[in-house]
C-alpha atoms as a PDB file:
ATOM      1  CA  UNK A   1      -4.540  -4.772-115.970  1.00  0.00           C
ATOM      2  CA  UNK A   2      -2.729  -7.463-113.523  1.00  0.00           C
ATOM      3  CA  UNK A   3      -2.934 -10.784-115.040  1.00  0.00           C
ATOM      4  CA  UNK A   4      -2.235 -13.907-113.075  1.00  0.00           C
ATOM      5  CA  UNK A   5      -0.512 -17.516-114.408  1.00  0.00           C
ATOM      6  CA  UNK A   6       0.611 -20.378-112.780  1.00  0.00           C
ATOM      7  CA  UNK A   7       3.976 -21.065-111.322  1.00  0.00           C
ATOM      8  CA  UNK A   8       5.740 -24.330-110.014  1.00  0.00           C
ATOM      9  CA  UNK A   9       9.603 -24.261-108.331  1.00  0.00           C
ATOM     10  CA  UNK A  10      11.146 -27.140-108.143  1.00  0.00           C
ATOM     11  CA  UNK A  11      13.171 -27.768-105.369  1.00  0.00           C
ATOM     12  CA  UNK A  12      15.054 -30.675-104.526  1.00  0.00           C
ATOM     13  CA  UNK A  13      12.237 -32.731-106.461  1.00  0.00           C
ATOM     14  CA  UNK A  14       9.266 -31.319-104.878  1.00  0.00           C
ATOM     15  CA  UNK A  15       7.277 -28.968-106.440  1.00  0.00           C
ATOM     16  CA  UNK A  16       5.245 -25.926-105.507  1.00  0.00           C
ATOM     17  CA  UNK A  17       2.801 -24.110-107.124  1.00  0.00           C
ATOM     18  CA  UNK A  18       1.932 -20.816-106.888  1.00  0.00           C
ATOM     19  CA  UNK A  19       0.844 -17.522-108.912  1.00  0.00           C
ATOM     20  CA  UNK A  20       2.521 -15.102-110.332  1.00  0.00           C
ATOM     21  CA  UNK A  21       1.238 -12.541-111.986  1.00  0.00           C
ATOM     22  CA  UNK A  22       2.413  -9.012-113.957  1.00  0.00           C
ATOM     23  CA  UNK A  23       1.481  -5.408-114.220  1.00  0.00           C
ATOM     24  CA  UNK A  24       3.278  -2.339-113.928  1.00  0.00           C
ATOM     25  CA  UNK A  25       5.242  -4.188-110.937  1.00  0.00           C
ATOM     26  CA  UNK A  26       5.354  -7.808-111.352  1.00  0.00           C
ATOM     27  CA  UNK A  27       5.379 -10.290-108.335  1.00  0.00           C
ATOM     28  CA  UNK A  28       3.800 -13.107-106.292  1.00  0.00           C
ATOM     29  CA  UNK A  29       0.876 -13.697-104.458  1.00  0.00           C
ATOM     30  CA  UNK A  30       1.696 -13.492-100.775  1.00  0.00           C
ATOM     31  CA  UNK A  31      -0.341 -14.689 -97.770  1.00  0.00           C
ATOM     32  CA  UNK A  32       0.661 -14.178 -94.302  1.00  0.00           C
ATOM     33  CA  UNK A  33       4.015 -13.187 -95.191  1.00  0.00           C
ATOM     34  CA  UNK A  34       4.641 -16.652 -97.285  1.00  0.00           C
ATOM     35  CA  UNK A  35       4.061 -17.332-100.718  1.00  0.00           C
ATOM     36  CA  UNK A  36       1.117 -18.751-101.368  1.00  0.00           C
ATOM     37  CA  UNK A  37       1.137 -22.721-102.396  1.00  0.00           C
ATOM     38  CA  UNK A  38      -1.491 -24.861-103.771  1.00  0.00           C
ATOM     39  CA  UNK A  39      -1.469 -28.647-103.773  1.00  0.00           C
ATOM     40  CA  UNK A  40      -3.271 -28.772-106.983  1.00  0.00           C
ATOM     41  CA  UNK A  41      -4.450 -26.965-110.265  1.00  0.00           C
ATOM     42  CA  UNK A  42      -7.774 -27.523-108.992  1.00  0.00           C
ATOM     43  CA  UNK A  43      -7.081 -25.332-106.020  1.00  0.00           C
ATOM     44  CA  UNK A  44      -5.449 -22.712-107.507  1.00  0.00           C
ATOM     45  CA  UNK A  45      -7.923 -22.250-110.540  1.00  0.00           C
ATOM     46  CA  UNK A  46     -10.893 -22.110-107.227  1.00  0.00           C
ATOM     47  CA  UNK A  47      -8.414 -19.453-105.702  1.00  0.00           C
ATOM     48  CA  UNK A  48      -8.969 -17.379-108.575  1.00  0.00           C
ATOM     49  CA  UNK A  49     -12.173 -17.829-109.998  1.00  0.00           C
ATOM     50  CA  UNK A  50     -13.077 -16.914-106.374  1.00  0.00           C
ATOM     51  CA  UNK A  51     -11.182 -13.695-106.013  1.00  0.00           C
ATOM     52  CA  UNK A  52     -12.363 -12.915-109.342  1.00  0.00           C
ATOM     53  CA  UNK A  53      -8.193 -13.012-111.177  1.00  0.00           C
ATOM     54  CA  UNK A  54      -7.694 -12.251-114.605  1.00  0.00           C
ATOM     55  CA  UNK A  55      -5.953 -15.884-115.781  1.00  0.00           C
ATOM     56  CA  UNK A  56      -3.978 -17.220-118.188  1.00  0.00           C
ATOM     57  CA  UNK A  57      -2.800 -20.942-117.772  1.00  0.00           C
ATOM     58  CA  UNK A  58       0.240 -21.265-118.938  1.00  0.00           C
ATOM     59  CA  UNK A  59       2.113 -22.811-116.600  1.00  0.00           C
ATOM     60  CA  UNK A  60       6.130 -21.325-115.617  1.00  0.00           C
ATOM     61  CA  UNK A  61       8.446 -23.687-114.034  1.00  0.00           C
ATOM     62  CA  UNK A  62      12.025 -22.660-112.420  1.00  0.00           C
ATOM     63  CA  UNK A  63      13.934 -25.775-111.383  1.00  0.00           C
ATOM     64  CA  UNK A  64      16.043 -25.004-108.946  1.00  0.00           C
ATOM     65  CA  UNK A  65      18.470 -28.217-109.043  1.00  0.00           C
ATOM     66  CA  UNK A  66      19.083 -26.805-112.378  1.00  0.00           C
ATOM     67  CA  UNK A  67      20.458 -23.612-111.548  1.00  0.00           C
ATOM     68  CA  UNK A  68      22.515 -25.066-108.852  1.00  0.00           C
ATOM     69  CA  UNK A  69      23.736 -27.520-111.860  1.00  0.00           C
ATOM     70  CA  UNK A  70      24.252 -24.877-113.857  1.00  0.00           C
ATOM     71  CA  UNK A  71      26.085 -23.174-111.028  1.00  0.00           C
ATOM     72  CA  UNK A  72      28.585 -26.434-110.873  1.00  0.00           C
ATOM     73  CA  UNK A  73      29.503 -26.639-114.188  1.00  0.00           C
ATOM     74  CA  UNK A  74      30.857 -23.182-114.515  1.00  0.00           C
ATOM     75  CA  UNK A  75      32.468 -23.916-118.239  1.00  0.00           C
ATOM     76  CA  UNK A  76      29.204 -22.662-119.845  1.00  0.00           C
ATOM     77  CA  UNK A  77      26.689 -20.619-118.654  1.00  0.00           C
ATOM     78  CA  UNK A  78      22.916 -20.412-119.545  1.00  0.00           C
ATOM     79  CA  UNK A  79      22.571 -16.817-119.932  1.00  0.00           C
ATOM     80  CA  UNK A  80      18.761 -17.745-119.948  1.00  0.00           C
ATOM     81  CA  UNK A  81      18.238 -19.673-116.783  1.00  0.00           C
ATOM     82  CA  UNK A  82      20.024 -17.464-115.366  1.00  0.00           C
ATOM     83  CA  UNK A  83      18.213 -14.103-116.170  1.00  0.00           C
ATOM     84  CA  UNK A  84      14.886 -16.047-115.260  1.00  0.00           C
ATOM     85  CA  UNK A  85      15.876 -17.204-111.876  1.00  0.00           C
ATOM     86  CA  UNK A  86      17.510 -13.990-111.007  1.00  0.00           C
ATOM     87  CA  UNK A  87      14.109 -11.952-112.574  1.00  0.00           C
ATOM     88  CA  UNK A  88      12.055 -14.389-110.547  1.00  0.00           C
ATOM     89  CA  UNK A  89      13.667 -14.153-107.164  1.00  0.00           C
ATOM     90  CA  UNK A  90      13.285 -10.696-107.686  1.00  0.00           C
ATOM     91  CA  UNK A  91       9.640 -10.448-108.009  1.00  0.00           C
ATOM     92  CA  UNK A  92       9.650 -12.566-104.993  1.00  0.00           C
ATOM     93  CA  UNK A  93      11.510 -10.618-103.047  1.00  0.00           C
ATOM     94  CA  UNK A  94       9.480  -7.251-104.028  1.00  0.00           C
ATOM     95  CA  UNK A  95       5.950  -9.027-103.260  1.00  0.00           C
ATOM     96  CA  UNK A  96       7.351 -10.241 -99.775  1.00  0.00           C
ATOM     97  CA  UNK A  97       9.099  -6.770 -98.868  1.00  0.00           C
ATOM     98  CA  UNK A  98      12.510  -9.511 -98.243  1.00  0.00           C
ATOM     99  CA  UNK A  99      15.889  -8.196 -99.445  1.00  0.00           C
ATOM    100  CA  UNK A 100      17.598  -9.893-102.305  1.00  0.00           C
ATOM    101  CA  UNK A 101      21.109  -9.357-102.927  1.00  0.00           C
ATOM    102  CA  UNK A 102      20.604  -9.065-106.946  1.00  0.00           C
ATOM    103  CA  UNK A 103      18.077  -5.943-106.778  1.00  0.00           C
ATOM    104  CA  UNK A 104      21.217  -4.266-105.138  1.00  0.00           C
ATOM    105  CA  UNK A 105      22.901  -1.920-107.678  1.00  0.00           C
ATOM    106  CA  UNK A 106      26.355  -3.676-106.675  1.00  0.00           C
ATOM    107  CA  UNK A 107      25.723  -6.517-109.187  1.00  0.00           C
ATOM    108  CA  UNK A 108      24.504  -4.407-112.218  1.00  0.00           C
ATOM    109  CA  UNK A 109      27.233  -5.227-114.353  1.00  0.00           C
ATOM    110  CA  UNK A 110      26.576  -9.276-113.888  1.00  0.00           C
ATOM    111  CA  UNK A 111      23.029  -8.855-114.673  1.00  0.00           C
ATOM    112  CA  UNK A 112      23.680  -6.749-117.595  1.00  0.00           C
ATOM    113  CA  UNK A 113      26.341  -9.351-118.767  1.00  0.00           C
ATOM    114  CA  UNK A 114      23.085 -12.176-118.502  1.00  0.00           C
ATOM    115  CA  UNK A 115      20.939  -9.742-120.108  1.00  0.00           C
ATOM    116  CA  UNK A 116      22.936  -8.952-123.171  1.00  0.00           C
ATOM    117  CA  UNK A 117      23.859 -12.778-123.223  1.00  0.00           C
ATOM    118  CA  UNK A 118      20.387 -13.792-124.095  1.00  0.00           C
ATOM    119  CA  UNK A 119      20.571 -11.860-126.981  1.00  0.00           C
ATOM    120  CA  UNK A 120      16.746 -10.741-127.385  1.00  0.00           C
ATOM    121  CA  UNK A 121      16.100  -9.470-131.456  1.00  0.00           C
ATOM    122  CA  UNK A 122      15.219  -6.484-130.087  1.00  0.00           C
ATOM    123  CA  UNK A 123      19.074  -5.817-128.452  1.00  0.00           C
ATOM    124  CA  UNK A 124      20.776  -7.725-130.686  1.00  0.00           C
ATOM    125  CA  UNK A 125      18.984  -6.592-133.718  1.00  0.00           C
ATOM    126  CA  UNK A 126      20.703  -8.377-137.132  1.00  0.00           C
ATOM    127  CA  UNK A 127      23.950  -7.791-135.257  1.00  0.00           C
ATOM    128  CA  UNK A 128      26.282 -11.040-134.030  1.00  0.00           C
ATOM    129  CA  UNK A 129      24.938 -13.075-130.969  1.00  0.00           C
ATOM    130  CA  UNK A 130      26.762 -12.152-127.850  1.00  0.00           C
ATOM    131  CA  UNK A 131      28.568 -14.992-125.862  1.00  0.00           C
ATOM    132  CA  UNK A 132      29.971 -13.646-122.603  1.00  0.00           C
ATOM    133  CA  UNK A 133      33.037 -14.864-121.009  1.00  0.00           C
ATOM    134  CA  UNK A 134      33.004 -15.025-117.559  1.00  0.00           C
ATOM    135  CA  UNK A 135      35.903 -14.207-115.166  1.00  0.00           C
ATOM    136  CA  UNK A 136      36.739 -16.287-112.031  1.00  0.00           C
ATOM    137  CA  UNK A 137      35.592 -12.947-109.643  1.00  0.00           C
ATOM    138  CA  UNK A 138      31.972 -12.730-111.591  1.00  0.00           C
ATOM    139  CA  UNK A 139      31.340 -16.331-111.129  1.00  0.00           C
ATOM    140  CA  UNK A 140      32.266 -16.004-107.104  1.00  0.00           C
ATOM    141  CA  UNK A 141      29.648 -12.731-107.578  1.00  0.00           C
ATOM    142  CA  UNK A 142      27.006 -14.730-109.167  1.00  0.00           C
ATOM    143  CA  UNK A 143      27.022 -17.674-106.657  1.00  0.00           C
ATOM    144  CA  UNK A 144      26.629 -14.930-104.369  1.00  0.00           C
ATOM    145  CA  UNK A 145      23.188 -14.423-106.042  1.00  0.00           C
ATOM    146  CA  UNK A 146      21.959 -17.534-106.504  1.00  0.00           C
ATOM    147  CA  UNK A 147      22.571 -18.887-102.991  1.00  0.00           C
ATOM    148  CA  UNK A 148      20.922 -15.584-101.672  1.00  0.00           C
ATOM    149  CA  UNK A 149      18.085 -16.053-104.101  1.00  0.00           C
ATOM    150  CA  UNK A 150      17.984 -19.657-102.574  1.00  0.00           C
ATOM    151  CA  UNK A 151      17.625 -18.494 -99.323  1.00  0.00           C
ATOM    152  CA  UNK A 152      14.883 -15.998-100.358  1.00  0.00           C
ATOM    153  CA  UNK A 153      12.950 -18.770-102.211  1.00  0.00           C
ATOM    154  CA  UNK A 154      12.992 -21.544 -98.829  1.00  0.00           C
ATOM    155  CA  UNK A 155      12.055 -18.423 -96.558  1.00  0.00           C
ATOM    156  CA  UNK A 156       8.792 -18.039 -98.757  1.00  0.00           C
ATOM    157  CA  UNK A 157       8.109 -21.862 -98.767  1.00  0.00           C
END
């Protein structure tokens, strides 16, 4: 069964919210080829008490002057963030038919290196935490994502 939950990105200071929701394919709702935006809680819980959703409020937020931070610092990277932001652009990309450079099979090994740097118990299991080290070349590949997952974000805005 879908269920829907709240879900505000930050950009530059201004945020939007919106739903996204998961199932056997997660993604975003979409309306007229944008993603849909309410100005309020309000709105959004009328949204979908009128098309009848199945809810849960808890509310996501993805900042996105903190993965460009993130992005700057380059000396330590948030495995976390990073696997989120990447996930969520994703979705977004999937529910808007847009192409996003990180569901391309060319960046596997970067996503895998996030993914095994979060370190989820199930992975890891009672083994030592994984703390990737990043070479110049997967940086300059990972920028690559971001700023296309940037651009797919503002076209859906």
């Amino acid at each position: 069964m879908r269920v829907h939950y709240p879900f505000v990105f930050v950009v530059n200071e201004k945020e939007y919210l919106s739903i996204w929701f998961t199932n056997d394919n997660d993604g975003f709702v979409i309306e007229d080829g944008k993603l849909l935006i309410f100005d309020n809680m309000t709105k959004l819980t009328k949204y979908i008490v009128f098309n009848d959703l199945n809810f849960v409020n808890e509310i996501t937020r993805l900042s996105i002057n903190l993965i460009r931070g993130l992005m700057e610092s380059k000396n330590e990277m948030d495995c976390t963030e990073m696997l989120n932001f990447w996930n969520t652009i994703s979705d977004l990309a999937k529910s808007s038919g847009t192409i996003y450079l990180g569901d391309s099979n060319e960046f596997i090994d970067i996503y895998n290196k996030l993914f095994y740097g979060n370190n989820f118990p199930a992975v890891r299991g009672d083994g030592e935490l994984f703390v990737p080290e990043w070479e110049t070349e997967e940086i300059v590949r990972l920028e690559k994502i971001i700023t296309d997952g940037i651009r797919v974000l503002e076209l859906m805005l």
